[in-house]
PDB file of N, CA and C in Angstrom:
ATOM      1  N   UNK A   1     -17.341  -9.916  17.958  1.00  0.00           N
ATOM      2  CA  UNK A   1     -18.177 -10.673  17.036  1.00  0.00           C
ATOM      3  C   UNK A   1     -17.504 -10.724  15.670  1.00  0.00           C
ATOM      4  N   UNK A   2     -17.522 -11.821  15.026  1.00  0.00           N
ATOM      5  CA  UNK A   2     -17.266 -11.780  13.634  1.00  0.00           C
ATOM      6  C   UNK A   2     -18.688 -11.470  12.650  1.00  0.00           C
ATOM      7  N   UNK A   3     -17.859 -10.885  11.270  1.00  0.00           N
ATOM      8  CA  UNK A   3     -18.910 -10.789  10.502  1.00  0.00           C
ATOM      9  C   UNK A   3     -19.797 -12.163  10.125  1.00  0.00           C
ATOM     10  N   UNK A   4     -21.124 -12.143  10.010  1.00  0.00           N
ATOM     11  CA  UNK A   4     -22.053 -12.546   9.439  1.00  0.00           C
ATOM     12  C   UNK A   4     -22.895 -12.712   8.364  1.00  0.00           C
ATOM     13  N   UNK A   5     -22.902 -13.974   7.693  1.00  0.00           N
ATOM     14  CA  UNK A   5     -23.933 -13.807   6.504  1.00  0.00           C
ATOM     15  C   UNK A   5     -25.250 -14.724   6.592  1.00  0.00           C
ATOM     16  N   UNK A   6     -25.995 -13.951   6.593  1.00  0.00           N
ATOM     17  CA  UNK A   6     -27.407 -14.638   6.765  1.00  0.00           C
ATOM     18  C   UNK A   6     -27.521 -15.417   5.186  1.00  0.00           C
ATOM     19  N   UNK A   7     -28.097 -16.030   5.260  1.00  0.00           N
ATOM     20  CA  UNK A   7     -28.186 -16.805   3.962  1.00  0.00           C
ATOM     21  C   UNK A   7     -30.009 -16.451   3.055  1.00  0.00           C
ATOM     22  N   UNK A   8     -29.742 -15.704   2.231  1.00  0.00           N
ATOM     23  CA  UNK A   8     -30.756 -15.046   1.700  1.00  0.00           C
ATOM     24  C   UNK A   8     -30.553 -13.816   0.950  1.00  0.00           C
ATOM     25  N   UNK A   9     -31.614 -12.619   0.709  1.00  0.00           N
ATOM     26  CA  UNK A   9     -31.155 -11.458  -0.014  1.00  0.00           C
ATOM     27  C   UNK A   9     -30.562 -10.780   1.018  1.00  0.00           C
ATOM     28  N   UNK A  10     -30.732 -10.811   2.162  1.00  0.00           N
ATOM     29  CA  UNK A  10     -29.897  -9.653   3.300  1.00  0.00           C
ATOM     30  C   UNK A  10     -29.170 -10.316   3.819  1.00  0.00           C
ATOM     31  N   UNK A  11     -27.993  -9.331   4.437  1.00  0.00           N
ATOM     32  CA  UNK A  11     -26.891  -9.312   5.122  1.00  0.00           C
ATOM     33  C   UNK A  11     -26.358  -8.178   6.186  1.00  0.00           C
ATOM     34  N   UNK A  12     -26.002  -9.159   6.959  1.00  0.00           N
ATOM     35  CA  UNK A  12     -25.624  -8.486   8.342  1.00  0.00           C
ATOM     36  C   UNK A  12     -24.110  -8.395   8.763  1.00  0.00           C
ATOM     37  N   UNK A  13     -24.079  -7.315   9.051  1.00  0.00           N
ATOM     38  CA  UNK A  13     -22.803  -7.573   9.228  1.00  0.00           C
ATOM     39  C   UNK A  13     -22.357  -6.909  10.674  1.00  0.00           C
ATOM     40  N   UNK A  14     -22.004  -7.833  11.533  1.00  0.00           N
ATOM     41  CA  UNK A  14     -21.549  -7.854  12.941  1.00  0.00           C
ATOM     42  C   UNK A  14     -20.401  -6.404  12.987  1.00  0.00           C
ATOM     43  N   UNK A  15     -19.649  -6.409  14.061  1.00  0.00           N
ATOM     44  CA  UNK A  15     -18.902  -6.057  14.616  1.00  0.00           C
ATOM     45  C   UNK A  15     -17.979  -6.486  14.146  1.00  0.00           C
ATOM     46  N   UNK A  16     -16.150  -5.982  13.759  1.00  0.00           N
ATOM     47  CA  UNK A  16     -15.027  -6.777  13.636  1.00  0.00           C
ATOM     48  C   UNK A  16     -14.395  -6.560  14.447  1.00  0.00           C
ATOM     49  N   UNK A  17     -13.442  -7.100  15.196  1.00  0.00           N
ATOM     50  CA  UNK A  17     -12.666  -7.528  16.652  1.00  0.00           C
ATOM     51  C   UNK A  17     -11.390  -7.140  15.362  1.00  0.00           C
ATOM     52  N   UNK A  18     -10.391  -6.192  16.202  1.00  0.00           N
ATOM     53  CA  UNK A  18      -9.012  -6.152  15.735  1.00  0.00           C
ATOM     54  C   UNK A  18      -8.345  -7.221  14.742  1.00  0.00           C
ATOM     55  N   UNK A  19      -8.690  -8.432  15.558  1.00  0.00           N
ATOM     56  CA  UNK A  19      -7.772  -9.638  14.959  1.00  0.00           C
ATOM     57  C   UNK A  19      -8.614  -9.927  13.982  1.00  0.00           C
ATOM     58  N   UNK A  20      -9.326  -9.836  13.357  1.00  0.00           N
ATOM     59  CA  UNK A  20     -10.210  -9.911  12.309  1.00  0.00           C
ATOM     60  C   UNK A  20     -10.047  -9.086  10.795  1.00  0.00           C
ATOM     61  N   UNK A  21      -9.026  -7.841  11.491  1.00  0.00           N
ATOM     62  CA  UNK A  21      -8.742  -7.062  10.261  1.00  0.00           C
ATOM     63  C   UNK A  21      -8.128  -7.422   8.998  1.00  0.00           C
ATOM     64  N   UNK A  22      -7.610  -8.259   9.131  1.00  0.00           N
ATOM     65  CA  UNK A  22      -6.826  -9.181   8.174  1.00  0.00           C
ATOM     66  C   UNK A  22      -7.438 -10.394   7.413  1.00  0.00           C
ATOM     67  N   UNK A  23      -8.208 -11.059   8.013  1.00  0.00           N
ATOM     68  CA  UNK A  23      -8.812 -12.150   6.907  1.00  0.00           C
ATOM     69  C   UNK A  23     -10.396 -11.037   6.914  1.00  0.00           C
ATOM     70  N   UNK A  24     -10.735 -10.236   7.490  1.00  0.00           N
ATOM     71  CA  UNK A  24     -11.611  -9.310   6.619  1.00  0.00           C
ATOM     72  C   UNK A  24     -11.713  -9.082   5.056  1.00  0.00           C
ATOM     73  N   UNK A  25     -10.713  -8.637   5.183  1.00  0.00           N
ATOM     74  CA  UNK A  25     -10.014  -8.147   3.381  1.00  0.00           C
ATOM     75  C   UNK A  25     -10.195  -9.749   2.685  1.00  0.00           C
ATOM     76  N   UNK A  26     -10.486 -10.866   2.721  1.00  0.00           N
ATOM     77  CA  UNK A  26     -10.578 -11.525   2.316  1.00  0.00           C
ATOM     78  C   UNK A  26     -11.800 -12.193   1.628  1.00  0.00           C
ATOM     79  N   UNK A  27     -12.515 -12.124   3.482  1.00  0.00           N
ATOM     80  CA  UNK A  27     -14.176 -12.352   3.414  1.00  0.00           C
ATOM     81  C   UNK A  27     -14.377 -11.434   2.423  1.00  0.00           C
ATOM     82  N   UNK A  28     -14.587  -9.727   2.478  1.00  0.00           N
ATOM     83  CA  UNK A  28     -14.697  -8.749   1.622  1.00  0.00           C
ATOM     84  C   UNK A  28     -14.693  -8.859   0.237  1.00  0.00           C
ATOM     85  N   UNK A  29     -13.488  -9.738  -0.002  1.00  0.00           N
ATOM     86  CA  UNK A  29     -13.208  -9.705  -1.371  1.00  0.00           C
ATOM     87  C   UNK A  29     -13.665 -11.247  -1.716  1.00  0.00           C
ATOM     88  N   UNK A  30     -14.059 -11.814  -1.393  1.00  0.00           N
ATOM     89  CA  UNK A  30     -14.932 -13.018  -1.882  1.00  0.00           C
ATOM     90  C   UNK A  30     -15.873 -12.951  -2.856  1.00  0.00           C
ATOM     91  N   UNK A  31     -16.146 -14.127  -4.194  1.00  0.00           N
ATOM     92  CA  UNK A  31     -16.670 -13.461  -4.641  1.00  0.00           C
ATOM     93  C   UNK A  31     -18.092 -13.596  -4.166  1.00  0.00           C
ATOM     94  N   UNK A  32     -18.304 -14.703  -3.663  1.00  0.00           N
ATOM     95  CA  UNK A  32     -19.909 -14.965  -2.869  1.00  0.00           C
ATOM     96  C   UNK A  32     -20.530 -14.070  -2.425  1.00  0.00           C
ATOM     97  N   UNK A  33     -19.733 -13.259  -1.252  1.00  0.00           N
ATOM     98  CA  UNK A  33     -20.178 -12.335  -0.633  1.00  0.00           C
ATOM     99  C   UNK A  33     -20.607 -11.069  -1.322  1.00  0.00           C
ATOM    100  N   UNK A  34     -19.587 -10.583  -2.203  1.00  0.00           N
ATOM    101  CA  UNK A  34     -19.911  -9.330  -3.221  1.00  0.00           C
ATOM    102  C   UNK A  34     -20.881 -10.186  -3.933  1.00  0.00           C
ATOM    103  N   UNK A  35     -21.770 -10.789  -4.604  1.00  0.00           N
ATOM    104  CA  UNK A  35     -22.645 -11.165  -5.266  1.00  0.00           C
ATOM    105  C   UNK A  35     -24.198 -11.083  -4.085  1.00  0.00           C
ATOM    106  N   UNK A  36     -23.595 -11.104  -2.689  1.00  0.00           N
ATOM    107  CA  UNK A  36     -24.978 -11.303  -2.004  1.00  0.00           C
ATOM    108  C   UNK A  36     -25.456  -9.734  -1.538  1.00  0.00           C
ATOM    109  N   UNK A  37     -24.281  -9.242  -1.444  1.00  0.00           N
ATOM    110  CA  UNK A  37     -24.437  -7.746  -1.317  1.00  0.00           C
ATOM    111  C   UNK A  37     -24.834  -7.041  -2.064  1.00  0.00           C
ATOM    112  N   UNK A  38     -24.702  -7.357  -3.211  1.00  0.00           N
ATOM    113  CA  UNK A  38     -24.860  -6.466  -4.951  1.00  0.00           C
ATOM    114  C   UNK A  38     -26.765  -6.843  -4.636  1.00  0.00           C
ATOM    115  N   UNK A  39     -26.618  -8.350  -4.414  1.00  0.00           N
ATOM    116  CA  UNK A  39     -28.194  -8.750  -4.584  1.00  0.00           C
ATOM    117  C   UNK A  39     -29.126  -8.135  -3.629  1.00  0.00           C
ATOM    118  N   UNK A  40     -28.588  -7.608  -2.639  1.00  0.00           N
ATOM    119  CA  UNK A  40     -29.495  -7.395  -1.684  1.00  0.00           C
ATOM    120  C   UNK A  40     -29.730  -5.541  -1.422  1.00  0.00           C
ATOM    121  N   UNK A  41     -28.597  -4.930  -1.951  1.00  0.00           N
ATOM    122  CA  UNK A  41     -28.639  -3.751  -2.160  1.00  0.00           C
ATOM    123  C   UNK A  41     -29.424  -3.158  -3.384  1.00  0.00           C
ATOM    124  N   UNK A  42     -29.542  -4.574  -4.543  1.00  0.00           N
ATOM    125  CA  UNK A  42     -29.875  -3.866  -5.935  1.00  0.00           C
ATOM    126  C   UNK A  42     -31.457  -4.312  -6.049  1.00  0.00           C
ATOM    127  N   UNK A  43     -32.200  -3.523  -6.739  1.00  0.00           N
ATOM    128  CA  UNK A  43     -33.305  -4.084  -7.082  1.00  0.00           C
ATOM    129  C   UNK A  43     -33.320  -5.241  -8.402  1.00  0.00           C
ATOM    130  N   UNK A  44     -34.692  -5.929  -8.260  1.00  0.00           N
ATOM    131  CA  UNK A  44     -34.491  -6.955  -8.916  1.00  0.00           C
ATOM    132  C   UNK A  44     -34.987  -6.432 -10.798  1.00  0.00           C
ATOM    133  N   UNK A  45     -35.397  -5.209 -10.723  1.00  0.00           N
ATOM    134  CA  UNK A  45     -35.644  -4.600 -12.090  1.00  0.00           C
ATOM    135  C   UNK A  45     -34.138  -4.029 -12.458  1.00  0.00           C
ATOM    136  N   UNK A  46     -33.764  -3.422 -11.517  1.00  0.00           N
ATOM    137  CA  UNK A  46     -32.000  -2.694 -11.556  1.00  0.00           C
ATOM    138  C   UNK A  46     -30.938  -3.915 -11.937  1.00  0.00           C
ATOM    139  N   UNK A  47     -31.145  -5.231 -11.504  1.00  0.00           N
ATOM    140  CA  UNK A  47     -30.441  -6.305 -11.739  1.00  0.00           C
ATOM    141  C   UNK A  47     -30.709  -6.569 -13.223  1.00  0.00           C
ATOM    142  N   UNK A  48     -31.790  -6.713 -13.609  1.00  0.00           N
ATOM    143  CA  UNK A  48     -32.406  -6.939 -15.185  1.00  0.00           C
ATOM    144  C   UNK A  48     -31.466  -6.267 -16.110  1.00  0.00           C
ATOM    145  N   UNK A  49     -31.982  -4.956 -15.630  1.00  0.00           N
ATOM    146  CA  UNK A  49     -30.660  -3.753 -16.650  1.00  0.00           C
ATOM    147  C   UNK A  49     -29.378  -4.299 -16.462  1.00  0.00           C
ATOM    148  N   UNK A  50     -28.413  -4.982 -15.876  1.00  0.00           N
ATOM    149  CA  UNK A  50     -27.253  -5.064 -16.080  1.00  0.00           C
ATOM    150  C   UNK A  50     -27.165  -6.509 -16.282  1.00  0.00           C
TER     151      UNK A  50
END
């Protein structure tokens, strides 16, 4: 399975298959993705503060 992004505050994230290890580091470092993760891990008062 490749990783997954549900479109919303949560995120799922599948299984990575070997051949995946490499544009991983990519998805990962996206900045979309780190913004949906930050959002969905952080509270929305904890978001305020920063």
């Amino acid at each position: 399975m490749r990783p997954v992004i549900l479109k919303g505050e949560k995120i799922s994230l599948a299984v990575l298959l070997r051949e995946d290890l490499k544009k991983s580091w990519e998805w990962f470092n996206d900045r979309s993705t780190v913004k949906y993760l930050f959002n969905s891990a952080c509270t929305p008062e904890r978001r305020a503060i920063h």
